[in-house]
Protein backbone atom coordinates (compact mmCIF):
# COMPACT_ATOMS: atom_id res chain seq x y z
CA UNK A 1 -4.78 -37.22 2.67
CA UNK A 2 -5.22 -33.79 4.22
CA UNK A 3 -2.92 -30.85 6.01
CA UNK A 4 -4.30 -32.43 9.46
CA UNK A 5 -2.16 -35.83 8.70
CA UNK A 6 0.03 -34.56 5.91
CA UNK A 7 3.02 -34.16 8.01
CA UNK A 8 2.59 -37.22 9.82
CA UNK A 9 2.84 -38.70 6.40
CA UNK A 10 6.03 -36.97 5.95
CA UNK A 11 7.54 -38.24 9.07
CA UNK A 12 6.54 -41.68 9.46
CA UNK A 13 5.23 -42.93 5.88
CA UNK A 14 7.06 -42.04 2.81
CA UNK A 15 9.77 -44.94 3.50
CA UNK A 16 6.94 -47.37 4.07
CA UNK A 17 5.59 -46.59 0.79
CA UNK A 18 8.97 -46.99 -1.21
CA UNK A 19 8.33 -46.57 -4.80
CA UNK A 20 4.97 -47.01 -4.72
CA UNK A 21 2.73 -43.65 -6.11
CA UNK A 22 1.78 -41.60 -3.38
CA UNK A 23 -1.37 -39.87 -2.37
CA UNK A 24 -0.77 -35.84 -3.02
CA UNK A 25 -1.52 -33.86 0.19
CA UNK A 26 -1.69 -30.25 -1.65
CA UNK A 27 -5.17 -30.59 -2.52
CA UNK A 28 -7.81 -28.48 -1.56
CA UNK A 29 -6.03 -25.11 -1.39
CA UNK A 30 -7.53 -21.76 -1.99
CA UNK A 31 -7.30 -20.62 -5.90
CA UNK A 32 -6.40 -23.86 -6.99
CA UNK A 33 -2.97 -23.93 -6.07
CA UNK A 34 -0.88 -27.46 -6.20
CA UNK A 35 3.11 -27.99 -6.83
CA UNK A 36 4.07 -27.86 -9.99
CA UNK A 37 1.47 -25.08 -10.30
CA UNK A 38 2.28 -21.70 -12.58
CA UNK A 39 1.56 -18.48 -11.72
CA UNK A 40 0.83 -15.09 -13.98
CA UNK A 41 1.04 -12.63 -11.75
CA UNK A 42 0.73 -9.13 -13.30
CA UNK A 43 3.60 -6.79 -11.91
CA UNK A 44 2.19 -3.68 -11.81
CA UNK A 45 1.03 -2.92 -8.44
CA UNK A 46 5.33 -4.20 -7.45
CA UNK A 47 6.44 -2.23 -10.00
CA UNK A 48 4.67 1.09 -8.91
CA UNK A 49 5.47 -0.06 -5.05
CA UNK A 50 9.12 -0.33 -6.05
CA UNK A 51 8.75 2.91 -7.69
CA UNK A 52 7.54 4.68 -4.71
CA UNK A 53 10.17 3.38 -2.80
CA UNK A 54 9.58 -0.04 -1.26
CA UNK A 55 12.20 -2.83 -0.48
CA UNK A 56 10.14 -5.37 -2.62
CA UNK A 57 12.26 -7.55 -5.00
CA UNK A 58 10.57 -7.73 -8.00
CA UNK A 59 9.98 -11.64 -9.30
CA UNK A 60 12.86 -12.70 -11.48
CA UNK A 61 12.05 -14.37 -14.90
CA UNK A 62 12.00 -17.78 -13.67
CA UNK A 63 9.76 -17.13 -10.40
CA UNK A 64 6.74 -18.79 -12.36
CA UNK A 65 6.39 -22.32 -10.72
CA UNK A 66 5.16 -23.18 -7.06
CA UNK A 67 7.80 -24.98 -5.24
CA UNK A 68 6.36 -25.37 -1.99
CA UNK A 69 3.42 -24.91 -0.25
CA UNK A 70 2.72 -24.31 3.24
CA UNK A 71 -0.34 -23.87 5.87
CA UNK A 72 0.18 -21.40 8.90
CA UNK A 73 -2.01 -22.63 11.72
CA UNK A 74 -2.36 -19.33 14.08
CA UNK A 75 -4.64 -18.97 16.57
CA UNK A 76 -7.49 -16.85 14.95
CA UNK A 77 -10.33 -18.00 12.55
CA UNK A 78 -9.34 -18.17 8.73
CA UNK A 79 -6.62 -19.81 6.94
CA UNK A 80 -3.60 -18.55 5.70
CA UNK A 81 -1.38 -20.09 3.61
CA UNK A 82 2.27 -19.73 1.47
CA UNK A 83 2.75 -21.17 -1.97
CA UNK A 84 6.68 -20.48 -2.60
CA UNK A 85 8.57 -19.30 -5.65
CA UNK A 86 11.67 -19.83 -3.72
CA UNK A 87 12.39 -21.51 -0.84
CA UNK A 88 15.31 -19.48 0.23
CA UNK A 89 17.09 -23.26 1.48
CA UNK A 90 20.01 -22.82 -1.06
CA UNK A 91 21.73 -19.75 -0.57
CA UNK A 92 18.80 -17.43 -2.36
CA UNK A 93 16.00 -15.16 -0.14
CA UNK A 94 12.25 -16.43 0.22
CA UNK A 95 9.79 -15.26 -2.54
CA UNK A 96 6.04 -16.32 -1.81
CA UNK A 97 2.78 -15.43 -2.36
CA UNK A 98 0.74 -15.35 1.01
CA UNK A 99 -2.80 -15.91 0.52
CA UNK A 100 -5.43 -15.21 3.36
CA UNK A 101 -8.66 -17.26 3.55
CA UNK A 102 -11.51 -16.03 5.84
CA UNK A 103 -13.99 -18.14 8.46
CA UNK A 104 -16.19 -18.30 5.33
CA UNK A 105 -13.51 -20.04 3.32
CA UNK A 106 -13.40 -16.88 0.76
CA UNK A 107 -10.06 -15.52 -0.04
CA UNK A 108 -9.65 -12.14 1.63
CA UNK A 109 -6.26 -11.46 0.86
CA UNK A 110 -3.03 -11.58 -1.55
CA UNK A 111 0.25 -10.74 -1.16
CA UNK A 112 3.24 -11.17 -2.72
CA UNK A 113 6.26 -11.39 -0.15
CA UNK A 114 9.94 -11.27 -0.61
CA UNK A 115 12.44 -12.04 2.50
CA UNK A 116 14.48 -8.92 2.77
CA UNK A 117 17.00 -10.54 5.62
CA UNK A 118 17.35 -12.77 7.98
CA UNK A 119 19.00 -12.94 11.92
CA UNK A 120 20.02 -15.42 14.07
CA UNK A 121 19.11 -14.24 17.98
CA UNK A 122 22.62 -14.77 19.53
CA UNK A 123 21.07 -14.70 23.49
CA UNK A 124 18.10 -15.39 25.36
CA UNK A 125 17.15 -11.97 25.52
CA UNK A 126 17.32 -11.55 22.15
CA UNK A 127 15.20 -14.64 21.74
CA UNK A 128 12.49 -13.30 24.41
CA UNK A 129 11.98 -10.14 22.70
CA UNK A 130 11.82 -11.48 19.40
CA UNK A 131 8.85 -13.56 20.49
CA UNK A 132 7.39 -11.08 22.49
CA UNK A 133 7.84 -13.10 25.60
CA UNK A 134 8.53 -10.33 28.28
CA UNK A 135 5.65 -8.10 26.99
CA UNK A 136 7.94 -6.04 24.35
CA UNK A 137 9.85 -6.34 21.07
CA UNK A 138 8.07 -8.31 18.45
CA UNK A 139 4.29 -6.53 19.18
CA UNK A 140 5.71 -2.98 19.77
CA UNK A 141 3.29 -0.38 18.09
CA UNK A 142 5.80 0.65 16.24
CA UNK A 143 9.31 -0.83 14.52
CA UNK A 144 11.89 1.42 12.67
CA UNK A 145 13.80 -0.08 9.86
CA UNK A 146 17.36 1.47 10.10
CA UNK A 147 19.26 2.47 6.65
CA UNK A 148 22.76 0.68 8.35
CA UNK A 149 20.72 -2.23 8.87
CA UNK A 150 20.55 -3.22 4.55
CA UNK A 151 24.12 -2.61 4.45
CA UNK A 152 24.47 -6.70 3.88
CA UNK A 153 21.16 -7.28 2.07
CA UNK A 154 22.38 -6.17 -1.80
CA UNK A 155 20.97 -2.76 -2.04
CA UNK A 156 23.44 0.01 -3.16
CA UNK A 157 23.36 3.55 -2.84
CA UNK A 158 20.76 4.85 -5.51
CA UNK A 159 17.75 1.82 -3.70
CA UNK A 160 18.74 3.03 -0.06
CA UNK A 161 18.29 6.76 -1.52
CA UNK A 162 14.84 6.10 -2.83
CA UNK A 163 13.89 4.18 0.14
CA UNK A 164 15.17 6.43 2.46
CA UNK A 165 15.02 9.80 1.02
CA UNK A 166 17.35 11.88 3.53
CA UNK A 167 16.30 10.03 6.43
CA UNK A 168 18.24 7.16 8.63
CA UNK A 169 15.40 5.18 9.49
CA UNK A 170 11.52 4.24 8.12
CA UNK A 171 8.99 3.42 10.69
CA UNK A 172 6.56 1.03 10.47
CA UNK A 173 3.08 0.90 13.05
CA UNK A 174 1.67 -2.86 13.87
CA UNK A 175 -1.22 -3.78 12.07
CA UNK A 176 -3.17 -5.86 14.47
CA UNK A 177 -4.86 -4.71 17.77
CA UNK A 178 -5.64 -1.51 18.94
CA UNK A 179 -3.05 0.75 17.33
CA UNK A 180 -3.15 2.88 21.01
CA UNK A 181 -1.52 0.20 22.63
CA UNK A 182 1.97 0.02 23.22
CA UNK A 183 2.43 -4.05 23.15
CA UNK A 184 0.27 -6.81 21.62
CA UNK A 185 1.14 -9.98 22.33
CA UNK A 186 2.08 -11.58 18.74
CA UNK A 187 0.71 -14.09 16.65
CA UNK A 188 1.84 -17.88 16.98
CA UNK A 189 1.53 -20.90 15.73
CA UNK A 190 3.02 -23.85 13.16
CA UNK A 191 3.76 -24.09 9.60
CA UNK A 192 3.99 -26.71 7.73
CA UNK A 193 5.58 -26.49 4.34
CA UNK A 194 5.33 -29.48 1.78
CA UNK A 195 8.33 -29.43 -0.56
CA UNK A 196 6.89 -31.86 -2.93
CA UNK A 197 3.14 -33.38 -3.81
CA UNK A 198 3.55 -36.45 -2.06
CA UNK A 199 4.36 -34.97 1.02
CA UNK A 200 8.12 -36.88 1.38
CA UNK A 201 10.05 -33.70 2.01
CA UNK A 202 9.40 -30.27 3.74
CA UNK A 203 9.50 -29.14 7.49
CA UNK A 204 7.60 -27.97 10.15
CA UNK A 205 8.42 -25.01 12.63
CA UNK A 206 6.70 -22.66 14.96
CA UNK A 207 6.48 -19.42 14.51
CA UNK A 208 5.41 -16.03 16.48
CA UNK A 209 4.41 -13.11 13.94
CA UNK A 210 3.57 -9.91 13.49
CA UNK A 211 2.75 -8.05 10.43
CA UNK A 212 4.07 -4.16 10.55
CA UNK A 213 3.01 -1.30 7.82
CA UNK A 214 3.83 1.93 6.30
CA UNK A 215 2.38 4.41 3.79
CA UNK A 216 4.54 4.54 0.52
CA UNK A 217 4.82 7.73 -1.14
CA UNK A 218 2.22 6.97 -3.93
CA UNK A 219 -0.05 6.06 -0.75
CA UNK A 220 0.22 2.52 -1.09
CA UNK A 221 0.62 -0.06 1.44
CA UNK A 222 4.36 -2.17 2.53
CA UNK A 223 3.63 -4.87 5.04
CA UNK A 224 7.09 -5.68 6.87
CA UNK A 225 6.27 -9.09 8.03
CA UNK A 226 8.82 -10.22 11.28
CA UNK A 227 8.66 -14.06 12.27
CA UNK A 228 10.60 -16.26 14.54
CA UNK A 229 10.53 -19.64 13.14
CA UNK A 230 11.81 -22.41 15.59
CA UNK A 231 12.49 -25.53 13.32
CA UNK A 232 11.40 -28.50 14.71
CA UNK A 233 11.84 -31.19 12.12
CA UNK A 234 13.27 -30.92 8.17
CA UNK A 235 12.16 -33.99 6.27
CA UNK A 236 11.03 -35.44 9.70
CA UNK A 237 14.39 -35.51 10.95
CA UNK A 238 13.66 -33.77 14.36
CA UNK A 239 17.83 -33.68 14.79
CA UNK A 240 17.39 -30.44 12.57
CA UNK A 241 16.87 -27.67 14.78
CA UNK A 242 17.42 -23.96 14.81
CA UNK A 243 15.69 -20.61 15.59
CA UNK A 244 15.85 -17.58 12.80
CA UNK A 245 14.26 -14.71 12.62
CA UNK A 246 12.89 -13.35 8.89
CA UNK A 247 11.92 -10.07 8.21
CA UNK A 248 9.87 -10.30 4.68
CA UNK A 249 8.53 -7.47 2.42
CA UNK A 250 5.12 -7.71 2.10
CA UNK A 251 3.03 -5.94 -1.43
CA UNK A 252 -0.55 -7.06 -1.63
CA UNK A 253 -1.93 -7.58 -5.08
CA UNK A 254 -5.70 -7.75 -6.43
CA UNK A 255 -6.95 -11.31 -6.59
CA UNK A 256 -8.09 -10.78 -10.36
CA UNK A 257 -4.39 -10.01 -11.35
CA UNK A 258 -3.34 -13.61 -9.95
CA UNK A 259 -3.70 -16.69 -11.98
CA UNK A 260 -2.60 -19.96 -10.84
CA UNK A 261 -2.61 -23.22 -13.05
């Protein structure tokens, strides 16, 4: 069973099968990634990002075992996908590790994400311009990360001082399209995250993105990831609904310093 029927499965076939073994549907993924899986991922590169003043949360002892896994269908060639350390569904933040996979089915790109907050839009403008809908907001060339905004997010004094320096704000510039334009219309598509091999649990959602950057200090790279995610279905209960909007912290990380078994 592949991604193409995998939720399907989820939705319609898991009680048919009772307690009967069934078929995994995380096969196939780029560097050999399955639940269950463990990754070594060598700190470094976080560490010296978090030195140089990113908002990365570094992984915590136990973030060695993939939870979840997920495939992001967008609307451009390649493949990218999201094996989670953390789910983020009981009261903790998201920690992944994205992985990009080109038309030539080669892994292009790594990087290890942490959610840094999440909103809830309250109106329908708010919803609009979070998906970019009226030609501004989520696709800007530009977003600006406001010190007042982490006052909820568990940073204290001495992070928001080496983040911000002396400053209020830190701007990020859109990494997609021509940086000389003022909108670009954002990324969308559907993810659909497997919460366990057989495919019995996990949820589907669509999702307009757009990945935002800045130069750290040691001229490295922080990727502020925004995406709305509209749930459509947890477990394949469609009665579980909701819109959020995550903004994730985004370090990538050499290929050779990831090892997944």
């Amino acid at each position: 069973m592949g991604w193409s029927d995998a939720y399907n499965y989820l939705r319609n076939g898991a009680a048919k099968l009772g307690g009967a073994e069934a078929p995994r549907t995380d096969q196939g993924l780029p560097l050999g990634a399955r639940i269950g899986s463990v990754i070594q991922l060598q700190q470094s590169p976080l560490l010296r990002a978090a030195g140089d003043g990113s908002l990365i949360t570094l992984p915590d002892a136990g973030d060695t075992r993939i939870v979840a896994v997920s495939q992001i269908r967008l609307k451009q060639s390649g493949g990218l996908y999201r094996y989670y350390l953390d789910t983020g569904d009981r009261e903790s933040k998201e920690k992944f590790l994205q992985v990009y996979q080109d038309a030539q089915g080669q892994v292009a790109e790594v990087m290890y994400c942490t959610q840094l907050a999440r909103v809830i839009p309250e109106t329908v403008e708010d919803q609009e311009a979070y998906m970019g809908l009226a030609g501004a907001g989520l696709g800007d060339r530009s977003y600006t990360l406001w010190r007042e905004q982490l006052g909820d997010v568990g940073l204290d004094e001495a992070d928001l001082d080496l983040v911000f320096g002396e400053r209020d704000g830190v701007d990020y510039w859109r990494d997609a399209g021509d940086p000389n334009a003022e909108f670009v219309t954002p990324f969308s598509g559907t993810e659909t995250r497997l919460d366990d091999a057989s495919g019995r649990t996990g949820l589907r959602q669509e999702m307009y993105f757009m990945p935002y950057v800045r130069e750290l200090r040691g001229g490295g790279n922080e990727y502020l990831l925004i995406t709305t995610e509209i749930i459509n279905s947890v477990n394949g209960d469609a009665s579980k609904r909701g819109i959020h909007v995550d903004f994730v912290i985004g370090i990538p990380v050499e290929q050779q310093r990831v090892v997944i078994q």
